[in-house]
PDB file of N, CA and C in Angstrom:
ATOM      1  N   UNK A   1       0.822  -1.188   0.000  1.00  0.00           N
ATOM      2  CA  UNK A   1       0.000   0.000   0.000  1.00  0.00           C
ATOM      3  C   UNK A   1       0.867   1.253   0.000  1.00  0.00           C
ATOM      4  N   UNK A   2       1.646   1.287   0.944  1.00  0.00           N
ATOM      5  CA  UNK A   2       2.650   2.710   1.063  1.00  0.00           C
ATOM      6  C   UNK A   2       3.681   2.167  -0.214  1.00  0.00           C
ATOM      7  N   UNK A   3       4.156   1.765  -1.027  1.00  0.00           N
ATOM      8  CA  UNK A   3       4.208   1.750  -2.228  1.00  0.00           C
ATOM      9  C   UNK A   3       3.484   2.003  -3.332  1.00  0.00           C
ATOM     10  N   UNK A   4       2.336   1.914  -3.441  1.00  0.00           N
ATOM     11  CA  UNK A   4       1.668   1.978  -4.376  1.00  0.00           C
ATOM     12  C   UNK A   4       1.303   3.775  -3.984  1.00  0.00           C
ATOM     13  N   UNK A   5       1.349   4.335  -3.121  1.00  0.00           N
ATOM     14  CA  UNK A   5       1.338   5.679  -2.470  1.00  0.00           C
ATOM     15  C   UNK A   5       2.238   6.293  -3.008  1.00  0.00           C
ATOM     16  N   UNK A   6       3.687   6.086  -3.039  1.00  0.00           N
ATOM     17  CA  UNK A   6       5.125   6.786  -3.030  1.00  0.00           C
ATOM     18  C   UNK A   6       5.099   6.849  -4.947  1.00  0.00           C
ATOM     19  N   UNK A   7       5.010   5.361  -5.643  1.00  0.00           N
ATOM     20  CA  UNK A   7       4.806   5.578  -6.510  1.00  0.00           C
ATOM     21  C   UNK A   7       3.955   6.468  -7.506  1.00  0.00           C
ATOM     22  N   UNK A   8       2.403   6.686  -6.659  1.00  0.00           N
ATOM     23  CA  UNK A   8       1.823   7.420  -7.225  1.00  0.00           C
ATOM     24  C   UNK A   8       2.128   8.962  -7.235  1.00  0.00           C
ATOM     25  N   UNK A   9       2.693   9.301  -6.386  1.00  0.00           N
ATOM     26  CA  UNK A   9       3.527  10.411  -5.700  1.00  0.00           C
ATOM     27  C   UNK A   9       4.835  10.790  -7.004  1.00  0.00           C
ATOM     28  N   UNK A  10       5.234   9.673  -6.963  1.00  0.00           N
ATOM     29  CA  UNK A  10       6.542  10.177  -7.986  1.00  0.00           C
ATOM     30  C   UNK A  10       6.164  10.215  -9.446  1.00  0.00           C
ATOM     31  N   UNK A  11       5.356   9.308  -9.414  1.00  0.00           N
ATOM     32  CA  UNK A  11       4.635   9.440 -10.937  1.00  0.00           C
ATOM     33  C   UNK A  11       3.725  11.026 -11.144  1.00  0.00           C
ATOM     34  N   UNK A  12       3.117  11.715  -9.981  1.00  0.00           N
ATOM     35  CA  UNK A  12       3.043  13.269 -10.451  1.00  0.00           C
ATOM     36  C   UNK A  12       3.743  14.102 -10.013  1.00  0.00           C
ATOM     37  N   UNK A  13       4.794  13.900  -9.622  1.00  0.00           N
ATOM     38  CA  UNK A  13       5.825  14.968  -9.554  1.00  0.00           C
ATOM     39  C   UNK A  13       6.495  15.107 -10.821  1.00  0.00           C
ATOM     40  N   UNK A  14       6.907  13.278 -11.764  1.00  0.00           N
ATOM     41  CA  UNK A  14       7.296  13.687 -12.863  1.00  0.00           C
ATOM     42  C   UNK A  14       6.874  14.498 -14.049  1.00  0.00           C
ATOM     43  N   UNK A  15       5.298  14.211 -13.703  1.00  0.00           N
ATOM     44  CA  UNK A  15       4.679  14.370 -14.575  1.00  0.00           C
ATOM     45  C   UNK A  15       4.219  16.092 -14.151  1.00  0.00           C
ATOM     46  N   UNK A  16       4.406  16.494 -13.229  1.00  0.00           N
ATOM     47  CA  UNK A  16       4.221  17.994 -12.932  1.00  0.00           C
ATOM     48  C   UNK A  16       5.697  18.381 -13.997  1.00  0.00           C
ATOM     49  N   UNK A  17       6.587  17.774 -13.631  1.00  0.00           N
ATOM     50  CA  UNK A  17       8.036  18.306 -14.459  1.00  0.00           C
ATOM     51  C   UNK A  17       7.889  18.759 -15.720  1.00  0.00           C
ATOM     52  N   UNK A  18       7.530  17.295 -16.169  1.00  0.00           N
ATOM     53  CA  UNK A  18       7.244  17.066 -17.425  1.00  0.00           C
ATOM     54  C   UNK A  18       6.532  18.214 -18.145  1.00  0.00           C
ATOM     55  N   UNK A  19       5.262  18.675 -17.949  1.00  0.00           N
ATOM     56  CA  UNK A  19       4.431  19.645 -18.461  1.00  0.00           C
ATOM     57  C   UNK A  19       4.818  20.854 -17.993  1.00  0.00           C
ATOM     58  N   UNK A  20       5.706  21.377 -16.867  1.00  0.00           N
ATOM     59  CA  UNK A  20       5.993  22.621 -16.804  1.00  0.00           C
ATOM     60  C   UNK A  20       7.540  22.707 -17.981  1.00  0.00           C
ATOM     61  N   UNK A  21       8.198  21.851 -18.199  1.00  0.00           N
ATOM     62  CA  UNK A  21       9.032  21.309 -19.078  1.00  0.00           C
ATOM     63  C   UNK A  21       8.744  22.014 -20.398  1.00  0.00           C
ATOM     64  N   UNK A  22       7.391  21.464 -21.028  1.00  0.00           N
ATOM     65  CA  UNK A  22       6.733  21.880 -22.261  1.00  0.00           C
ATOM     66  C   UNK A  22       6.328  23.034 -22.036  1.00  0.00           C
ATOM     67  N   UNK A  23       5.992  23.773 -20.994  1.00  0.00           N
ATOM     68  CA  UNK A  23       5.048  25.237 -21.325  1.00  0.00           C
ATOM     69  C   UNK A  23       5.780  25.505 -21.102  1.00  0.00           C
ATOM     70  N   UNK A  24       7.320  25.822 -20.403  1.00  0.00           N
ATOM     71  CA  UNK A  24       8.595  26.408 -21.623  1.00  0.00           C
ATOM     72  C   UNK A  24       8.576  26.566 -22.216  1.00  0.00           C
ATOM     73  N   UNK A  25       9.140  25.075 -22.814  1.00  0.00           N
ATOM     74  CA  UNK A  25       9.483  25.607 -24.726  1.00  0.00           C
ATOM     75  C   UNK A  25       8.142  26.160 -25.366  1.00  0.00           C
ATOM     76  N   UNK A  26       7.426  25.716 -24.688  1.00  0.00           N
ATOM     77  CA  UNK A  26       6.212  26.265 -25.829  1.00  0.00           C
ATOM     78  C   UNK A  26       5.755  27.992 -25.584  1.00  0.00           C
ATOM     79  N   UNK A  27       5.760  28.410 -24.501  1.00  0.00           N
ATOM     80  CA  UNK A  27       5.717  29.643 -24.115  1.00  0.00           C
ATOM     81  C   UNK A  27       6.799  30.360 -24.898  1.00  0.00           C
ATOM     82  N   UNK A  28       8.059  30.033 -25.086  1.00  0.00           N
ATOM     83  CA  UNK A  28       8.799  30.646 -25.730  1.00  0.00           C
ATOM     84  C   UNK A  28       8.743  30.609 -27.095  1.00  0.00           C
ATOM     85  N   UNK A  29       8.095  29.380 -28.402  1.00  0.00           N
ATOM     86  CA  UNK A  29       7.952  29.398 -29.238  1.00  0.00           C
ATOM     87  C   UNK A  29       6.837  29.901 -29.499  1.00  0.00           C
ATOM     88  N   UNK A  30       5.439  30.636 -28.579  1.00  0.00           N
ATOM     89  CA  UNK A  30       4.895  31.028 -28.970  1.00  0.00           C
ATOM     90  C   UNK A  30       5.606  32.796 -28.871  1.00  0.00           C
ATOM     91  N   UNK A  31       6.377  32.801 -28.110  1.00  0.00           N
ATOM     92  CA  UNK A  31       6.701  34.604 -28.319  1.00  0.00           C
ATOM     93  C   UNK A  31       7.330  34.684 -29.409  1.00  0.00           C
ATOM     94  N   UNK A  32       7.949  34.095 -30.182  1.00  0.00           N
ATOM     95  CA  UNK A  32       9.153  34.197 -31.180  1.00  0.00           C
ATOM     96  C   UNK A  32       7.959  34.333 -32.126  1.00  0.00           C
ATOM     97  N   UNK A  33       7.132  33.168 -31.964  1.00  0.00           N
ATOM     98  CA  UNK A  33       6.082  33.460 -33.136  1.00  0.00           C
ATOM     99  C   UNK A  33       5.167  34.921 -33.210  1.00  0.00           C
ATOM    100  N   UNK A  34       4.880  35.300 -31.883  1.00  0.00           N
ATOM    101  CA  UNK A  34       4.196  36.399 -32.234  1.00  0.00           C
ATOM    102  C   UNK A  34       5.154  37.704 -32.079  1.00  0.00           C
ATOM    103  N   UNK A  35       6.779  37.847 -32.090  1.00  0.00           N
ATOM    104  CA  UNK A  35       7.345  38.580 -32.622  1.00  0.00           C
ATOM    105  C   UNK A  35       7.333  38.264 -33.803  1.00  0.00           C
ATOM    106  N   UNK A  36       7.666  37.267 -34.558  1.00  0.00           N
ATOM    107  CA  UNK A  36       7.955  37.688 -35.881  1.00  0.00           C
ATOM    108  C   UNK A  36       6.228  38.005 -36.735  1.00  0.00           C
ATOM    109  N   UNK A  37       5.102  37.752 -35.754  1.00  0.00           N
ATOM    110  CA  UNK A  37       3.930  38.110 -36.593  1.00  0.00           C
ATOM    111  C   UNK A  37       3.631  39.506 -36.823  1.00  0.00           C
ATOM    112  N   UNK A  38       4.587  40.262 -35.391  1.00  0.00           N
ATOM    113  CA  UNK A  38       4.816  41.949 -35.441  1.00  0.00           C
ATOM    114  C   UNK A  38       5.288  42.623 -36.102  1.00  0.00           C
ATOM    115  N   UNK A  39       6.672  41.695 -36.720  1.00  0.00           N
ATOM    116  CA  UNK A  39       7.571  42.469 -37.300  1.00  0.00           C
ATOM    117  C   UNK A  39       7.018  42.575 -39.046  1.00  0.00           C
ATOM    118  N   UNK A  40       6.243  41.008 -39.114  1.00  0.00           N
ATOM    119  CA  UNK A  40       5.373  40.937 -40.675  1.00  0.00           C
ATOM    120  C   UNK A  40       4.605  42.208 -40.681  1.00  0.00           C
ATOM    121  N   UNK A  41       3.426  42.523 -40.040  1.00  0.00           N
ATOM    122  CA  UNK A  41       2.678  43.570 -39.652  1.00  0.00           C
ATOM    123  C   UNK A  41       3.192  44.452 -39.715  1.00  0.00           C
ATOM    124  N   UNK A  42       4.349  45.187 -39.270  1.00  0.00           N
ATOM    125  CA  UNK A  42       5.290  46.754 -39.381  1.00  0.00           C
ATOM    126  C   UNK A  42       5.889  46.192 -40.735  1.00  0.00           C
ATOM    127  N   UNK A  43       6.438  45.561 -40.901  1.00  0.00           N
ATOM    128  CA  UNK A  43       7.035  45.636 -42.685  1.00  0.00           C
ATOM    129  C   UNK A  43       5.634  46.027 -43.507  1.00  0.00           C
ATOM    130  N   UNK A  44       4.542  45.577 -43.032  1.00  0.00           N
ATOM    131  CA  UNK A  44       4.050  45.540 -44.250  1.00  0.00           C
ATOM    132  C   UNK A  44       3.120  46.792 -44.878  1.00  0.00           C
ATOM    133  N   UNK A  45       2.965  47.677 -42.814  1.00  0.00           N
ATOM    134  CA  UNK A  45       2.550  48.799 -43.160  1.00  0.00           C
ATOM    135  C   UNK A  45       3.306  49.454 -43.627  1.00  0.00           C
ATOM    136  N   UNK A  46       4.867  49.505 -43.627  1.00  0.00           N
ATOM    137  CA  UNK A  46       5.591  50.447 -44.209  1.00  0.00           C
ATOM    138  C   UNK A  46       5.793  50.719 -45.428  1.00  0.00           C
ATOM    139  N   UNK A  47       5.400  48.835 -46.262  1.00  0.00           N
ATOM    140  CA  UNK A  47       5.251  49.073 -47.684  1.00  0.00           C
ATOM    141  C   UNK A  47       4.235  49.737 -48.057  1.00  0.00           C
ATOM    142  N   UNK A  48       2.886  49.548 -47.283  1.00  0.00           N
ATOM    143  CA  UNK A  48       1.630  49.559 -48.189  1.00  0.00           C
ATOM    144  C   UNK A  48       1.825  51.457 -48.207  1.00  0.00           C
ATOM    145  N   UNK A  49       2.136  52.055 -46.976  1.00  0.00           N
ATOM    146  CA  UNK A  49       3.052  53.844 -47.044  1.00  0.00           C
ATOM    147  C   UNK A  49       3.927  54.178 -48.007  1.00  0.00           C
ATOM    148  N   UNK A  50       4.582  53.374 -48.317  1.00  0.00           N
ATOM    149  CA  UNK A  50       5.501  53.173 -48.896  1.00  0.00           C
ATOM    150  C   UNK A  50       4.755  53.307 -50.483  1.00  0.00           C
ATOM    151  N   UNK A  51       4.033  52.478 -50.947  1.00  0.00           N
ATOM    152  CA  UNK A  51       3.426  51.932 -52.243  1.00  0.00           C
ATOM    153  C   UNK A  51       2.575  52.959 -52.394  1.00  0.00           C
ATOM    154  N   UNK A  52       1.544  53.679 -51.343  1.00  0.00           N
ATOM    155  CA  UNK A  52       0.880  54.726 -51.529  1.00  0.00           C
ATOM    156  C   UNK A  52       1.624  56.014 -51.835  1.00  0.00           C
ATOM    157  N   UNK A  53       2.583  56.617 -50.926  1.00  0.00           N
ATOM    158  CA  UNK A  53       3.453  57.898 -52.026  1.00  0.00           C
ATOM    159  C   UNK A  53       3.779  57.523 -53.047  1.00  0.00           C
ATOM    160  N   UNK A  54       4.613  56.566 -53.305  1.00  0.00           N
ATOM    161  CA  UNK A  54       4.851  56.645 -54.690  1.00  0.00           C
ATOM    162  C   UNK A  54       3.887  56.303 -55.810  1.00  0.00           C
ATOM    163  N   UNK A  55       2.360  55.834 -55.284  1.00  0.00           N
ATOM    164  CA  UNK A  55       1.060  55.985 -56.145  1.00  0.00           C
ATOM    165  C   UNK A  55       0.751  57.549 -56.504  1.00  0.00           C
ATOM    166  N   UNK A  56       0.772  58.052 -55.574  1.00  0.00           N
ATOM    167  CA  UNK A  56       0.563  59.639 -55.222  1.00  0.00           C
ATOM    168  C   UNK A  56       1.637  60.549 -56.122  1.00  0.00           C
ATOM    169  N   UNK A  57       2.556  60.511 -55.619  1.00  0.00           N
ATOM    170  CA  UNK A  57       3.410  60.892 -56.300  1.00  0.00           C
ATOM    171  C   UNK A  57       3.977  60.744 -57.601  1.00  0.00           C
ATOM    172  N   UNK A  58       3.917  59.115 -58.105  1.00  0.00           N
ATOM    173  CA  UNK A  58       4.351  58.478 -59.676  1.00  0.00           C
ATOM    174  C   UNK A  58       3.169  58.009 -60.014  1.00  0.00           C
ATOM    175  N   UNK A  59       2.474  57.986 -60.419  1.00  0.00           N
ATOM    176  CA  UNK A  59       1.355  56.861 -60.981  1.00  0.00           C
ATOM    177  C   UNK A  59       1.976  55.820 -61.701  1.00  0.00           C
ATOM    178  N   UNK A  60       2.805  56.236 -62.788  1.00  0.00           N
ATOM    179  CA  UNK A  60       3.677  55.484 -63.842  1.00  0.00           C
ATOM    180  C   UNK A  60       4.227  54.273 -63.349  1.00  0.00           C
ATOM    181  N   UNK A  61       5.142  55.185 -61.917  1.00  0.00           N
ATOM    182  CA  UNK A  61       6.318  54.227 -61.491  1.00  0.00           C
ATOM    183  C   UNK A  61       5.318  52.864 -60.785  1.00  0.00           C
ATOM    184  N   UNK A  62       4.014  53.305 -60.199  1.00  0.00           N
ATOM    185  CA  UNK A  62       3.669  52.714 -58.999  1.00  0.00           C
ATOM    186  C   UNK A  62       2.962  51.362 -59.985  1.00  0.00           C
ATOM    187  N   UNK A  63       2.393  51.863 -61.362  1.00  0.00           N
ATOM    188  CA  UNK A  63       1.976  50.976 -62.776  1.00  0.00           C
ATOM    189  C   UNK A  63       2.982  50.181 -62.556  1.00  0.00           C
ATOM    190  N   UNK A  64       4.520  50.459 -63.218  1.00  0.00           N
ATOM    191  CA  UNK A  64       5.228  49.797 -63.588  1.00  0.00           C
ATOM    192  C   UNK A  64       5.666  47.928 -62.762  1.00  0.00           C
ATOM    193  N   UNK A  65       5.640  49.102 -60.981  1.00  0.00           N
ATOM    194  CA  UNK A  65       5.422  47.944 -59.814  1.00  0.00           C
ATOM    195  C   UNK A  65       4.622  46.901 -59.619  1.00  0.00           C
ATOM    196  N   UNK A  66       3.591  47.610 -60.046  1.00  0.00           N
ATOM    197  CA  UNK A  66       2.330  46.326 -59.900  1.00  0.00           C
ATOM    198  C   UNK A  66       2.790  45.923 -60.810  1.00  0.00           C
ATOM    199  N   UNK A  67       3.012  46.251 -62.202  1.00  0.00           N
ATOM    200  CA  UNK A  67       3.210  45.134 -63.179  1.00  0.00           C
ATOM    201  C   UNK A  67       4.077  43.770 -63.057  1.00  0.00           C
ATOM    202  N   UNK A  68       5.300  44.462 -62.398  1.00  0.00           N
ATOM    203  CA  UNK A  68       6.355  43.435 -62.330  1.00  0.00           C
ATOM    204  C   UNK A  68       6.368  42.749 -61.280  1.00  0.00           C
ATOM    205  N   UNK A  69       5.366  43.139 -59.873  1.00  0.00           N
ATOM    206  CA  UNK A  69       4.815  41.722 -58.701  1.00  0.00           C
ATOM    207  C   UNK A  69       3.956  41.314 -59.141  1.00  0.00           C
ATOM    208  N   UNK A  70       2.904  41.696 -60.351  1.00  0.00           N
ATOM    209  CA  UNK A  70       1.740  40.525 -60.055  1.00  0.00           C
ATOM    210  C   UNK A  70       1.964  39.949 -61.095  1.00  0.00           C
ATOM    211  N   UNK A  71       2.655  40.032 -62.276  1.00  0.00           N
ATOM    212  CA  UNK A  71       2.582  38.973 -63.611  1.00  0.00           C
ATOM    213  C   UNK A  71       2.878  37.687 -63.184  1.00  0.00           C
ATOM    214  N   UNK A  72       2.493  36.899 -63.593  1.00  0.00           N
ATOM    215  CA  UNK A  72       2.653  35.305 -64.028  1.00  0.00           C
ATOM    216  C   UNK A  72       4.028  35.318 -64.670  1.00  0.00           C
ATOM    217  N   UNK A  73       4.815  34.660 -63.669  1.00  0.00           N
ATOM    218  CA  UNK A  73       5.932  34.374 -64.561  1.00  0.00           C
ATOM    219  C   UNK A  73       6.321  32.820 -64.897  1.00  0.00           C
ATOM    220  N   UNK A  74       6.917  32.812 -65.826  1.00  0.00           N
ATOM    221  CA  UNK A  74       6.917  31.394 -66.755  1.00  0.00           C
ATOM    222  C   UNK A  74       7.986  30.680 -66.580  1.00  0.00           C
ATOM    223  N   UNK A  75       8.686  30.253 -66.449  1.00  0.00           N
ATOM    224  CA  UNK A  75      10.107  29.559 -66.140  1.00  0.00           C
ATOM    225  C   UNK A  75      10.233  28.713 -67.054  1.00  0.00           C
ATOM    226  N   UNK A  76      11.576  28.836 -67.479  1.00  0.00           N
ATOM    227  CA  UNK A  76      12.512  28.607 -68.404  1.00  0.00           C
ATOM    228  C   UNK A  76      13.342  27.297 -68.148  1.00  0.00           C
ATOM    229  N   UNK A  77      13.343  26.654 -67.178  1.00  0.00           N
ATOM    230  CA  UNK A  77      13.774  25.358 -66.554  1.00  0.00           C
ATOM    231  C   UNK A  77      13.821  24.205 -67.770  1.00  0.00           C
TER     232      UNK A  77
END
């Protein structure tokens, strides 16, 4: 009986380990993830600022841009 006690005992202590173990790493792979979801987000307002003056300012140039990100390109492989 006081075995089957001690055992059950050590079996959740490991298992307390164990899962504070994982919400580590995982706590930390979720910050990395939602830094780099920040840093996507600020790049991308800076383009779309970015893409708007020079709409404003070039029409031509800002034509020329769209042209050459959105075409279909074909590969030569």
């Amino acid at each position: 009986m006081i075995r089957t006690i001690l055992m059950t005992g050590l079996f959740a202590m490991l298992g307390l380990f164990a899962l504070g173990l994982v919400f580590k790493i995982f706590g930390g792979l979720l910050g990395v993830a939602f830094w780099l979801v920040g840093m996507a987000i600020k790049v991308a307002v800076v383009g779309a600022v970015a893409y708007l003056a020079i709409r404003v300012v070039s029409p031509g140039t800002a034509r020329r841009l769209r042209d050459r990100w959105s075409e279909t390109r074909v590969s030569t492989y």
